[in-house]
PDB file of N, CA and C in Angstrom:
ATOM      1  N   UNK A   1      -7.204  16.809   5.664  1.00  0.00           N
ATOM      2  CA  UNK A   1      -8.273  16.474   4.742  1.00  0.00           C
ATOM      3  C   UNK A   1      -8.136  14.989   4.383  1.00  0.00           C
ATOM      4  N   UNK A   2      -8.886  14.212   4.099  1.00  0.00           N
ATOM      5  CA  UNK A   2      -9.196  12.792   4.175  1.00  0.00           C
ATOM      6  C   UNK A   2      -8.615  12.723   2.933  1.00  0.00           C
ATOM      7  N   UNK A   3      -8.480  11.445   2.245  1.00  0.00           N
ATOM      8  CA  UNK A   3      -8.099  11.368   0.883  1.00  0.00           C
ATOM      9  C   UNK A   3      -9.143  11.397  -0.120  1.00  0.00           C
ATOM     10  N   UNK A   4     -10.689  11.233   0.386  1.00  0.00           N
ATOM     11  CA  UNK A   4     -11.851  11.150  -0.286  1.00  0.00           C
ATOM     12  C   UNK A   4     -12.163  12.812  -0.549  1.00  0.00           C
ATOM     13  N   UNK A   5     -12.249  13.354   0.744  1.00  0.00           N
ATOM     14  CA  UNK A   5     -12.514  14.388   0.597  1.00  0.00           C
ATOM     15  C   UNK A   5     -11.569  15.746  -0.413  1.00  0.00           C
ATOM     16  N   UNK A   6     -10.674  15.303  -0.354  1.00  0.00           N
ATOM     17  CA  UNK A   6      -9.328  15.512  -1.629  1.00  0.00           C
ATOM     18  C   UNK A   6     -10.113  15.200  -2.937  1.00  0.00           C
ATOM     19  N   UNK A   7     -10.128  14.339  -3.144  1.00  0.00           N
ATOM     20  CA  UNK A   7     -10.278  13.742  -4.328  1.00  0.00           C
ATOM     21  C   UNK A   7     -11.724  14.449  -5.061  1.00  0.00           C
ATOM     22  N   UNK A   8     -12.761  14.751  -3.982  1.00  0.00           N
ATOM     23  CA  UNK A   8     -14.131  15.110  -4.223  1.00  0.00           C
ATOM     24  C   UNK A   8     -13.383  16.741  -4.314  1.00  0.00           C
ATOM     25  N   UNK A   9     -12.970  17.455  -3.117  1.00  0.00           N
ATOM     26  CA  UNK A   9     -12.178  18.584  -4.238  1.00  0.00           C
ATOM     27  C   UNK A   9     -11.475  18.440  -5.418  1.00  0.00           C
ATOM     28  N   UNK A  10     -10.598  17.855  -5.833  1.00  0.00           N
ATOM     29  CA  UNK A  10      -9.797  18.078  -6.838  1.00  0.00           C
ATOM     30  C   UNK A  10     -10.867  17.780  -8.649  1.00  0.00           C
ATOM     31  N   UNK A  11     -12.028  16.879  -8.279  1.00  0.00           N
ATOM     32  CA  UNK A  11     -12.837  16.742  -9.660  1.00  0.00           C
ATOM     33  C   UNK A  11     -13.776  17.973  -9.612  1.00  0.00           C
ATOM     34  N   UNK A  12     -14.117  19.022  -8.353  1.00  0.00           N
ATOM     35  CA  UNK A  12     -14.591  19.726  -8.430  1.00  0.00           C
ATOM     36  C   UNK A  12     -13.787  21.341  -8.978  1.00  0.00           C
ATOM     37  N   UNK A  13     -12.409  20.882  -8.981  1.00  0.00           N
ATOM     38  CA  UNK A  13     -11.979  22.223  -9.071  1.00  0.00           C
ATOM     39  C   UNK A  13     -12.558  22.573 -10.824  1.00  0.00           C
ATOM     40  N   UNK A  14     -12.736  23.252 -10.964  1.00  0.00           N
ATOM     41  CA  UNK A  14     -12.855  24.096 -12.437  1.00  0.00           C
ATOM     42  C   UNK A  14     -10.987  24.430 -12.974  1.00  0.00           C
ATOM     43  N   UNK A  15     -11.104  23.445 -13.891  1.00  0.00           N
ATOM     44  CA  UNK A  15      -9.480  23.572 -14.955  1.00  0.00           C
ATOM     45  C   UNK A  15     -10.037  23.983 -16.401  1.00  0.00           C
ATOM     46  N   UNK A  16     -10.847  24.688 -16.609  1.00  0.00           N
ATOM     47  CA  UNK A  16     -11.046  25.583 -18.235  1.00  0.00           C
ATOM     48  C   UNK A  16     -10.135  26.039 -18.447  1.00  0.00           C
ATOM     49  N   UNK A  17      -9.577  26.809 -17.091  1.00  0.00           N
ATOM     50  CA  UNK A  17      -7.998  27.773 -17.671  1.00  0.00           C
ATOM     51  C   UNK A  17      -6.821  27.124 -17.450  1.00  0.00           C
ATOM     52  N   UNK A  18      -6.625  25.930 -17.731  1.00  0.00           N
ATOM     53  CA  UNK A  18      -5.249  25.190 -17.548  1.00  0.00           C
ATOM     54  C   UNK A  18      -4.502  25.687 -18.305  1.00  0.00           C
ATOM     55  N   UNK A  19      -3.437  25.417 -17.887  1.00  0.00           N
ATOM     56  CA  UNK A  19      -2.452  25.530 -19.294  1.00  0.00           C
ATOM     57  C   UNK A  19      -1.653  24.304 -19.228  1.00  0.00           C
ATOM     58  N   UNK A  20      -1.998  23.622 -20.282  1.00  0.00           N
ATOM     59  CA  UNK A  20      -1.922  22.223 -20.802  1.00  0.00           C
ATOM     60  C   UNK A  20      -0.076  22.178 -21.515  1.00  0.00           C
ATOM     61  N   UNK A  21       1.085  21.686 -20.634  1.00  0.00           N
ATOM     62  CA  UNK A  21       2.059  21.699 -21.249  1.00  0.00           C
ATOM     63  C   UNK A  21       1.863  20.039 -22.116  1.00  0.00           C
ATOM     64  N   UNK A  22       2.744  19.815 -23.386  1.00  0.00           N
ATOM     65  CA  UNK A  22       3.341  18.359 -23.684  1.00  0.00           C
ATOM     66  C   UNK A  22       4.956  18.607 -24.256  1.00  0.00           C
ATOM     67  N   UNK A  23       5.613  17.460 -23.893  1.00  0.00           N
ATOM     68  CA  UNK A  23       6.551  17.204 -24.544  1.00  0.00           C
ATOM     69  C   UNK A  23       7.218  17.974 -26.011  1.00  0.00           C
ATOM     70  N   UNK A  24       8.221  18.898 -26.357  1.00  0.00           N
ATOM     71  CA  UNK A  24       8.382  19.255 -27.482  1.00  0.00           C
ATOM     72  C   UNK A  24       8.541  18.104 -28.898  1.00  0.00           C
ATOM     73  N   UNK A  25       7.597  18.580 -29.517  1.00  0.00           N
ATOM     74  CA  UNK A  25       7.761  17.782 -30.826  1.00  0.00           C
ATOM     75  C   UNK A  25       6.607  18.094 -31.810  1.00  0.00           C
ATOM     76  N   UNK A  26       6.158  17.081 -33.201  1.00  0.00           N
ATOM     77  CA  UNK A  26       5.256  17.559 -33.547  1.00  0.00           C
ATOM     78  C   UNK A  26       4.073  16.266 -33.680  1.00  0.00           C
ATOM     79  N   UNK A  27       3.868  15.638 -32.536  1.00  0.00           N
ATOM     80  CA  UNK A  27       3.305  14.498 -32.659  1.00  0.00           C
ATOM     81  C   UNK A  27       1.945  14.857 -32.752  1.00  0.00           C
ATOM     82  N   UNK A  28       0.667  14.393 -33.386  1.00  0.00           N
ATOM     83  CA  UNK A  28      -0.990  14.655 -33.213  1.00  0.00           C
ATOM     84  C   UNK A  28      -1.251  14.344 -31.791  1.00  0.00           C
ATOM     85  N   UNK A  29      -0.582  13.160 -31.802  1.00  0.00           N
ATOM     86  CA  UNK A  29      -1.310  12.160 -30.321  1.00  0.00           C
ATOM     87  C   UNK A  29      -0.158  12.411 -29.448  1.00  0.00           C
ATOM     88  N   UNK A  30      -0.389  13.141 -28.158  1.00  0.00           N
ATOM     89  CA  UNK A  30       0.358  13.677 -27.260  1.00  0.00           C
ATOM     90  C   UNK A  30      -0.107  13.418 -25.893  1.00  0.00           C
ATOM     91  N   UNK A  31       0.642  13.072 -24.699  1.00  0.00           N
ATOM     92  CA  UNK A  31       0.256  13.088 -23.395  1.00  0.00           C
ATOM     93  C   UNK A  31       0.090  14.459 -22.934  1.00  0.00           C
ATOM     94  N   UNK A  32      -0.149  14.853 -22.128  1.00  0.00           N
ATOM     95  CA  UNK A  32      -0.703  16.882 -22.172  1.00  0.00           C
ATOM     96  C   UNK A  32      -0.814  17.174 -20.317  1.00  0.00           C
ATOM     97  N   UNK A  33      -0.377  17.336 -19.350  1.00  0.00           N
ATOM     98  CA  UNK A  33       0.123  17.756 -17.829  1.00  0.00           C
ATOM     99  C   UNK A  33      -0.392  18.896 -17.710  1.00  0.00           C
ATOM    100  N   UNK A  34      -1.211  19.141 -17.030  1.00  0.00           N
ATOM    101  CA  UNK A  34      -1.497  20.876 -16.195  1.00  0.00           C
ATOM    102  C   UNK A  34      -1.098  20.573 -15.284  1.00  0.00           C
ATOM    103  N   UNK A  35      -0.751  21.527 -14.275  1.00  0.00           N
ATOM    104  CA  UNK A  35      -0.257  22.044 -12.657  1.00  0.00           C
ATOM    105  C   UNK A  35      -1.508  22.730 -12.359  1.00  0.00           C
ATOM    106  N   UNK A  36      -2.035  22.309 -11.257  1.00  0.00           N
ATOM    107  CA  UNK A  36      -2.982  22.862 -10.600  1.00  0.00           C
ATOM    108  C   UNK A  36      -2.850  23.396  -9.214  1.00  0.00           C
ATOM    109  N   UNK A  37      -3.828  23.795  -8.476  1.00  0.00           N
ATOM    110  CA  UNK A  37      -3.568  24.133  -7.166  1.00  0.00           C
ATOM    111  C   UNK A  37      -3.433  22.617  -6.393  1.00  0.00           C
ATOM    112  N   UNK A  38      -2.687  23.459  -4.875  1.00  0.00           N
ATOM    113  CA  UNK A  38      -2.006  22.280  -3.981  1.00  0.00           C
ATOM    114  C   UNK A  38      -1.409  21.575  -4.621  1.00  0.00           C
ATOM    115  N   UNK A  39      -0.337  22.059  -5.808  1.00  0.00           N
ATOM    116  CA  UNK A  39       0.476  20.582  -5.899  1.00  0.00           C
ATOM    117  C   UNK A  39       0.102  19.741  -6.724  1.00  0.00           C
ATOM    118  N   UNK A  40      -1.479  19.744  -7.277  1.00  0.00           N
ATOM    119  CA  UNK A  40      -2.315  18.497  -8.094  1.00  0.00           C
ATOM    120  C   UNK A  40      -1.609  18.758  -9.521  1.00  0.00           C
ATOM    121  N   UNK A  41      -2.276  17.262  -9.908  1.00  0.00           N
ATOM    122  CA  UNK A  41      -1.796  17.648 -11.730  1.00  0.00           C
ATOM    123  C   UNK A  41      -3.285  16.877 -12.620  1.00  0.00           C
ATOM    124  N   UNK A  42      -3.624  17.734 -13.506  1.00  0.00           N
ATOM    125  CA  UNK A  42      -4.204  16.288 -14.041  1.00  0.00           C
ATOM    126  C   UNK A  42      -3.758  16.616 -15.527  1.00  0.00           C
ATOM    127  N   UNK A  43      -4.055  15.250 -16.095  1.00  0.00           N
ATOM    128  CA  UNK A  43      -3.155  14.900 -17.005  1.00  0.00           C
ATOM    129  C   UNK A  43      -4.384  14.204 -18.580  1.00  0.00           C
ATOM    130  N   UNK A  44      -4.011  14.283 -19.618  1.00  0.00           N
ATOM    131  CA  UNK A  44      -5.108  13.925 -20.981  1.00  0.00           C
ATOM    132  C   UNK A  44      -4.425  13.666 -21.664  1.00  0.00           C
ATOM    133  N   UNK A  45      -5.145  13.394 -22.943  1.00  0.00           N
ATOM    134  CA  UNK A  45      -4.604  12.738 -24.256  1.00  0.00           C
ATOM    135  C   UNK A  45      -4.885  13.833 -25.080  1.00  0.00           C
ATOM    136  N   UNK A  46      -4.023  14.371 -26.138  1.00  0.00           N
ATOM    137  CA  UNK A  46      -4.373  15.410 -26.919  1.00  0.00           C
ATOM    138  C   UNK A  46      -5.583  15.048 -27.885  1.00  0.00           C
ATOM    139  N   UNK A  47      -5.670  13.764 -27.842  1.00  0.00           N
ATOM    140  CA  UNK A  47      -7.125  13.596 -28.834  1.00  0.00           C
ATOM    141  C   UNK A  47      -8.199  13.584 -28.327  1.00  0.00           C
ATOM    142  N   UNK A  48      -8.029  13.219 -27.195  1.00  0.00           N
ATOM    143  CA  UNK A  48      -9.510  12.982 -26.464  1.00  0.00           C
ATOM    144  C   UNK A  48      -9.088  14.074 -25.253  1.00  0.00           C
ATOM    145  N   UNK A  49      -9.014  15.717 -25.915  1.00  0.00           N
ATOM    146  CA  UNK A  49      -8.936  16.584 -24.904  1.00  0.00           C
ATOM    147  C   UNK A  49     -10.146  16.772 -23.421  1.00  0.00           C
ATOM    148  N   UNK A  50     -11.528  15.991 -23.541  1.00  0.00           N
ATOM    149  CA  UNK A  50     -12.567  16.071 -22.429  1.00  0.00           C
ATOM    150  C   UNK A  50     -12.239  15.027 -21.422  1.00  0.00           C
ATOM    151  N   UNK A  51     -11.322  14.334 -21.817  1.00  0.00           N
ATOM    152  CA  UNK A  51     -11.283  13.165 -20.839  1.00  0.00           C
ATOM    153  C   UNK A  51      -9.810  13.450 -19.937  1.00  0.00           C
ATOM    154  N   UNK A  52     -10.316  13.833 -18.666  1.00  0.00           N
ATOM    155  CA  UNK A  52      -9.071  14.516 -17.835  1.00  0.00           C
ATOM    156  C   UNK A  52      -9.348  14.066 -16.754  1.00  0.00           C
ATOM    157  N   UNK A  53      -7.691  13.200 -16.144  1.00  0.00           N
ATOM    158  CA  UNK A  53      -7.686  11.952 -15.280  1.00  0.00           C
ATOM    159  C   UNK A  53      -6.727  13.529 -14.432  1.00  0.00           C
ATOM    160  N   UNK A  54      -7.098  13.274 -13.081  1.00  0.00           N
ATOM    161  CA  UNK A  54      -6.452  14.243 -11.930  1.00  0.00           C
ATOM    162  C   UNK A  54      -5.997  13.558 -10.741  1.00  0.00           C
ATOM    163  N   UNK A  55      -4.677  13.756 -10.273  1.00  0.00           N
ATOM    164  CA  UNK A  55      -4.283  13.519  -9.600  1.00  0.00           C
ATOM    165  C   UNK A  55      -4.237  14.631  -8.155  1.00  0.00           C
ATOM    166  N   UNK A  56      -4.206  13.919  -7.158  1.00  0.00           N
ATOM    167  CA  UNK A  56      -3.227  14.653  -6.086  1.00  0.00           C
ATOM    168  C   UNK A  56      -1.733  14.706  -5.812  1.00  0.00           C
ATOM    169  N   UNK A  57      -1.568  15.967  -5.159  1.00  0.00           N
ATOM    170  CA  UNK A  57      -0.257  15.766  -5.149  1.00  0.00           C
ATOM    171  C   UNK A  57       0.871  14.605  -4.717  1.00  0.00           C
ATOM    172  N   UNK A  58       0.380  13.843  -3.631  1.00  0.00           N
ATOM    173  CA  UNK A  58       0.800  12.767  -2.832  1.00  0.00           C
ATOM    174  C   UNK A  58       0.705  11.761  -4.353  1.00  0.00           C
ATOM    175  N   UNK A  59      -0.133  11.710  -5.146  1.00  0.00           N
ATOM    176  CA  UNK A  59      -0.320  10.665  -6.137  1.00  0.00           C
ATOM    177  C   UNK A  59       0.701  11.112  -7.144  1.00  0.00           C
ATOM    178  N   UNK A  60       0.936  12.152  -7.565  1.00  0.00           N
ATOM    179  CA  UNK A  60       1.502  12.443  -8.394  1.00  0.00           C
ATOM    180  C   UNK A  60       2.869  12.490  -8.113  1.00  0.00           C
ATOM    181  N   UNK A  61       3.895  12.844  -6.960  1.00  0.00           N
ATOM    182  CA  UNK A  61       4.969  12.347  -5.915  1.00  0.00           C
ATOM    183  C   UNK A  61       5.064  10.663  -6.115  1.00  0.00           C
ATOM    184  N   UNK A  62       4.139  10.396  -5.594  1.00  0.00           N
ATOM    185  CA  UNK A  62       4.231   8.972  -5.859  1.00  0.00           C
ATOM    186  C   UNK A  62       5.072   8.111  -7.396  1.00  0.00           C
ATOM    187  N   UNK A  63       3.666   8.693  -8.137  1.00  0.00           N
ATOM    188  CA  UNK A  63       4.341   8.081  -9.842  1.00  0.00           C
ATOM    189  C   UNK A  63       5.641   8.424 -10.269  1.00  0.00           C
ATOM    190  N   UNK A  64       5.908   9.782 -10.185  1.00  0.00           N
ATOM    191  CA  UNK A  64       7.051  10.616 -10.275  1.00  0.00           C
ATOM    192  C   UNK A  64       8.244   9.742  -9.750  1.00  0.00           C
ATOM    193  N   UNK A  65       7.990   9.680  -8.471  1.00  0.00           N
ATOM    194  CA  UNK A  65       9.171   8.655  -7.859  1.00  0.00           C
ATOM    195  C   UNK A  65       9.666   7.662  -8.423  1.00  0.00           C
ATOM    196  N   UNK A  66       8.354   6.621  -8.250  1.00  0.00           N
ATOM    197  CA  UNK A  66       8.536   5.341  -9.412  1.00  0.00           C
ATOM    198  C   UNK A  66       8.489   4.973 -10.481  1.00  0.00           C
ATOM    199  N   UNK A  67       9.100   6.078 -11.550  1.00  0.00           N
ATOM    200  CA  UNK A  67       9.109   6.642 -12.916  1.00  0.00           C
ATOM    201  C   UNK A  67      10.544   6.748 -12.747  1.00  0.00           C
ATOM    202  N   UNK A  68      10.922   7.557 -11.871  1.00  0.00           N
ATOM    203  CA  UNK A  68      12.477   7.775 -11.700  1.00  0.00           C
ATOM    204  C   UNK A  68      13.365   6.475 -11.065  1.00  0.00           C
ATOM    205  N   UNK A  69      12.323   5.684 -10.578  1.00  0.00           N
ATOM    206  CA  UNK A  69      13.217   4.254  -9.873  1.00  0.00           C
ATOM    207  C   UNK A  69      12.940   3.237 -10.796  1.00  0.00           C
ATOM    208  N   UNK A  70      12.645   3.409 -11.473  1.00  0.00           N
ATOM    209  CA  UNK A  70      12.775   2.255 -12.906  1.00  0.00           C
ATOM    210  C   UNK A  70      11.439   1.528 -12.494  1.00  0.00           C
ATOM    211  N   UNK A  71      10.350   1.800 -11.624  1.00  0.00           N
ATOM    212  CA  UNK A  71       9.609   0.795 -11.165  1.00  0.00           C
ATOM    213  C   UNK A  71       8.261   0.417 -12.561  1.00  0.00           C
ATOM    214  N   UNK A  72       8.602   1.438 -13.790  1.00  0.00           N
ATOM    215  CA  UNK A  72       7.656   1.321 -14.608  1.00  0.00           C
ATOM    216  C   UNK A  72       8.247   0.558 -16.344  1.00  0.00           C
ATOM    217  N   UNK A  73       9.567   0.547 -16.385  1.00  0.00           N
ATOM    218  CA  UNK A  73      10.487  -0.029 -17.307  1.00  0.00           C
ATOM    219  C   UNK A  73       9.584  -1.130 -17.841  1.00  0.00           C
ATOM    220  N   UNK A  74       9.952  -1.192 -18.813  1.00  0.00           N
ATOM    221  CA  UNK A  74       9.433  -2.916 -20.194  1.00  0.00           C
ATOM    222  C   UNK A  74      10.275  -3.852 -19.708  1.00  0.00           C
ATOM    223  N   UNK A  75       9.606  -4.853 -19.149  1.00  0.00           N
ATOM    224  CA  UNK A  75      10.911  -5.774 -19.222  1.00  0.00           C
ATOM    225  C   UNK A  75      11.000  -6.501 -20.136  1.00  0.00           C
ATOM    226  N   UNK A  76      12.140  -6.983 -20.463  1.00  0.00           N
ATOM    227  CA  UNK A  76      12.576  -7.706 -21.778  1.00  0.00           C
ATOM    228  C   UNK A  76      12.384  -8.742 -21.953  1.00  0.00           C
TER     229      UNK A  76
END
């Protein structure tokens, strides 16, 4: 499957029934992760629950990686 054609699936899938994990705590304003099919994730802001950015899996592998290789760190 092309990466377009991915992508045109993955905004088409229907996520009403996600189940929206975040981070334990008791913050208002929260980052919020579903697991979807193939591997995808898409991901929101607990305040602005309609606005839902989706990844593919290859994309989401990706960040993951360079999250874990320091490639996203503050520099000082």
């Amino acid at each position: 499957m092309s990466a377009a054609a991915e992508k045109e699936w993955l905004y088409a899938l229907d996520i009403s029934d996600a189940t929206w994990q975040r981070a334990p705590g008791d913050a208002e304003e929260a980052v919020e992760i579903a697991f979807l099919e193939r591997g995808a994730v898409a991901m929101r802001n607990s305040t602005e629950p309609d606005v839902v950015l989706r990844y593919t899996e290859a994309e989401w592998r990706a960040f993951v990686l360079g999250a874990r290789d320091g490639e996203f760190d503050l520099k000082q």
